[in-house]
Protein backbone atom coordinates (compact mmCIF):
# COMPACT_ATOMS: atom_id res chain seq x y z
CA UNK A 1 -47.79 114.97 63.15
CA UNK A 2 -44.75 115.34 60.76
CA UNK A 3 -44.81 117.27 57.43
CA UNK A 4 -42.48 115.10 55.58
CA UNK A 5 -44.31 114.41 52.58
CA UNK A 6 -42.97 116.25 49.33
CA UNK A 7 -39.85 116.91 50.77
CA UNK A 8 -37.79 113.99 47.95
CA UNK A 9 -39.28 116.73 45.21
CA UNK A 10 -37.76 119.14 45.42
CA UNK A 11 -34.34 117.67 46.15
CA UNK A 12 -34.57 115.23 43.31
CA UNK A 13 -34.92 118.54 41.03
CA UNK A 14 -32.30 120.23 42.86
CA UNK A 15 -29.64 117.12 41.90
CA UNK A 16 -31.48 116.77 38.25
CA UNK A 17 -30.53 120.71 37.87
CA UNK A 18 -26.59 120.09 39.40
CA UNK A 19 -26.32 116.86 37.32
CA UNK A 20 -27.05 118.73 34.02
CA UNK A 21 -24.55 121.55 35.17
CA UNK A 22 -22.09 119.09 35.72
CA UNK A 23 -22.52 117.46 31.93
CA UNK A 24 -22.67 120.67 30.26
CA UNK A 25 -19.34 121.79 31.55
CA UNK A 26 -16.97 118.27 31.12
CA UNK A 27 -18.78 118.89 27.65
CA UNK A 28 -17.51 122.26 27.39
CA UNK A 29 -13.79 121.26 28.47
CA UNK A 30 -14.11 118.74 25.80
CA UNK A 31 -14.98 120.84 23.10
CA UNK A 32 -12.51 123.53 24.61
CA UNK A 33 -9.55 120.48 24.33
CA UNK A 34 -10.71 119.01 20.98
CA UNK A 35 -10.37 122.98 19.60
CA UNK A 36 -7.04 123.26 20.88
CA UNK A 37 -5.86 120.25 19.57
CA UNK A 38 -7.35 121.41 16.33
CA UNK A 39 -6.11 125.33 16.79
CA UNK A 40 -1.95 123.74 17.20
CA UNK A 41 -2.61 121.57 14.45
CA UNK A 42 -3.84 124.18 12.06
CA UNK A 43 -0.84 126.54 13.19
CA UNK A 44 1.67 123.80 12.76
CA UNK A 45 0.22 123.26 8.99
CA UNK A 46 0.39 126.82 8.22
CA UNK A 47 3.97 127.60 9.56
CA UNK A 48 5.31 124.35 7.47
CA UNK A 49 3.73 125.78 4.37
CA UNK A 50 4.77 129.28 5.19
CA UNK A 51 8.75 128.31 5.82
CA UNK A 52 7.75 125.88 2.29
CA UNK A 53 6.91 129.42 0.76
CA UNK A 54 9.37 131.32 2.08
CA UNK A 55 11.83 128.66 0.44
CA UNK A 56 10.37 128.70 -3.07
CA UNK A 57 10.44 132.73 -3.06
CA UNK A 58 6.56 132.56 -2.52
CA UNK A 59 4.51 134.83 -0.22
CA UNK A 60 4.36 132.91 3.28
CA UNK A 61 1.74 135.01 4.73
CA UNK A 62 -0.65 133.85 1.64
CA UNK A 63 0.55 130.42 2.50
CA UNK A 64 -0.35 130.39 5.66
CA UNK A 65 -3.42 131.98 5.47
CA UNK A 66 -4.67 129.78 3.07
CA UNK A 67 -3.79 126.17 5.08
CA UNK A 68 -4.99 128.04 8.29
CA UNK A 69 -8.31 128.44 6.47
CA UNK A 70 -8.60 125.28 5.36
CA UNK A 71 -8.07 123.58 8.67
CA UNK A 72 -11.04 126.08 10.06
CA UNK A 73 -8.27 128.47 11.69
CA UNK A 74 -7.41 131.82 11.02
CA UNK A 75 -4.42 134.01 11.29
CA UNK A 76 -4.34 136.72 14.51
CA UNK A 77 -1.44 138.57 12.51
CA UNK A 78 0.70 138.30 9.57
CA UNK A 79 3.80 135.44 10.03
CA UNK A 80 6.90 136.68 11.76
CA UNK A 81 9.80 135.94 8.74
CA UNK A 82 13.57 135.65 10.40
CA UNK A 83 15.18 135.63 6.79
CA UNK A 84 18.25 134.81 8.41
CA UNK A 85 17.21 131.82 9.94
CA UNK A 86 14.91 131.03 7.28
CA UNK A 87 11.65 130.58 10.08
CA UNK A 88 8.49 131.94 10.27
CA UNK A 89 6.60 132.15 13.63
CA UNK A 90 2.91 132.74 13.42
CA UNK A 91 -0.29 132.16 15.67
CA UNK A 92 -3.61 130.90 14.68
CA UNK A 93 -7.02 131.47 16.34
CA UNK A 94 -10.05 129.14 16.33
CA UNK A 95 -13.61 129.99 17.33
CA UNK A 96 -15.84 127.39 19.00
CA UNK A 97 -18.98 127.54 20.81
CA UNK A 98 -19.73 125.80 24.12
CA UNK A 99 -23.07 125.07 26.22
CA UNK A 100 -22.00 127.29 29.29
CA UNK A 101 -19.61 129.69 28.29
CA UNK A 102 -20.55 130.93 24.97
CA UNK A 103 -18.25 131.15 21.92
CA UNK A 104 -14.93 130.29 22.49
CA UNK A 105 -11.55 131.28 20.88
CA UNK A 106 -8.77 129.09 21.19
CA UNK A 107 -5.00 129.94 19.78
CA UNK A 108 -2.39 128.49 19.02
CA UNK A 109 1.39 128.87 17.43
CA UNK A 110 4.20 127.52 15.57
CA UNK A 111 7.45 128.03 14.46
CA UNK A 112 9.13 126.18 11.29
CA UNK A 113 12.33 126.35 9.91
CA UNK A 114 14.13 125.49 6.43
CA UNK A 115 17.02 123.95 7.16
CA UNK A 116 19.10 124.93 4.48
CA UNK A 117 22.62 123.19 4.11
């Protein structure tokens, strides 16, 4: 006599378990992509408004800061400023949380110029 009965169970759980695995991480690369997207877009805003400040004899690292904030970034160190070159390099870091991996940062960063004639 065979003992085959119950055996679809526990397999059925088994692929229930891998198939929710599977979700949760294309969800975290997702969210991982979207935030990078976000973290190069933040860093490109704040390095245009720092080279913009730089320009106008403003403070570029206040500049920067303050457009990183705004697009939900903030900066890992104060702008590099090449006053010869009139360009500012800086990097940005965004925090995001994901289902299997915890929170997240993401960086990013820019460099802008003035092009001064």
């Amino acid at each position: 006599m065979r003992r085959d009965r119950g055996q679809l169970a526990p397999l059925l759980a088994a692929f229930v378990v891998m198939a929710a695995l599977v979700g949760a991480a294309v969800a975290d690369l997702a969210c991982i992509s979207d935030t990078r997207a976000r973290a190069q877009t933040a860093a490109d805003a704040a390095a245009l408004a720092a080279a913009g400040a730089l320009f106008d004899g403003r403070d570029p690292a206040v500049a920067a800061g303050r457009l990183a904030r705004e697009n939900g970034a903030v900066l890992v160190r104060q702008p590099d400023i090449d006053l010869q070159g009139w360009a500012v390099d800086l990097t940005v870091s965004v925090r995001t949380p994901t289902l299997l991996l915890g929170t997240r940062e993401v960086t990013a960063s820019a460099r802008a110029a003035v092009d001064v004639f």
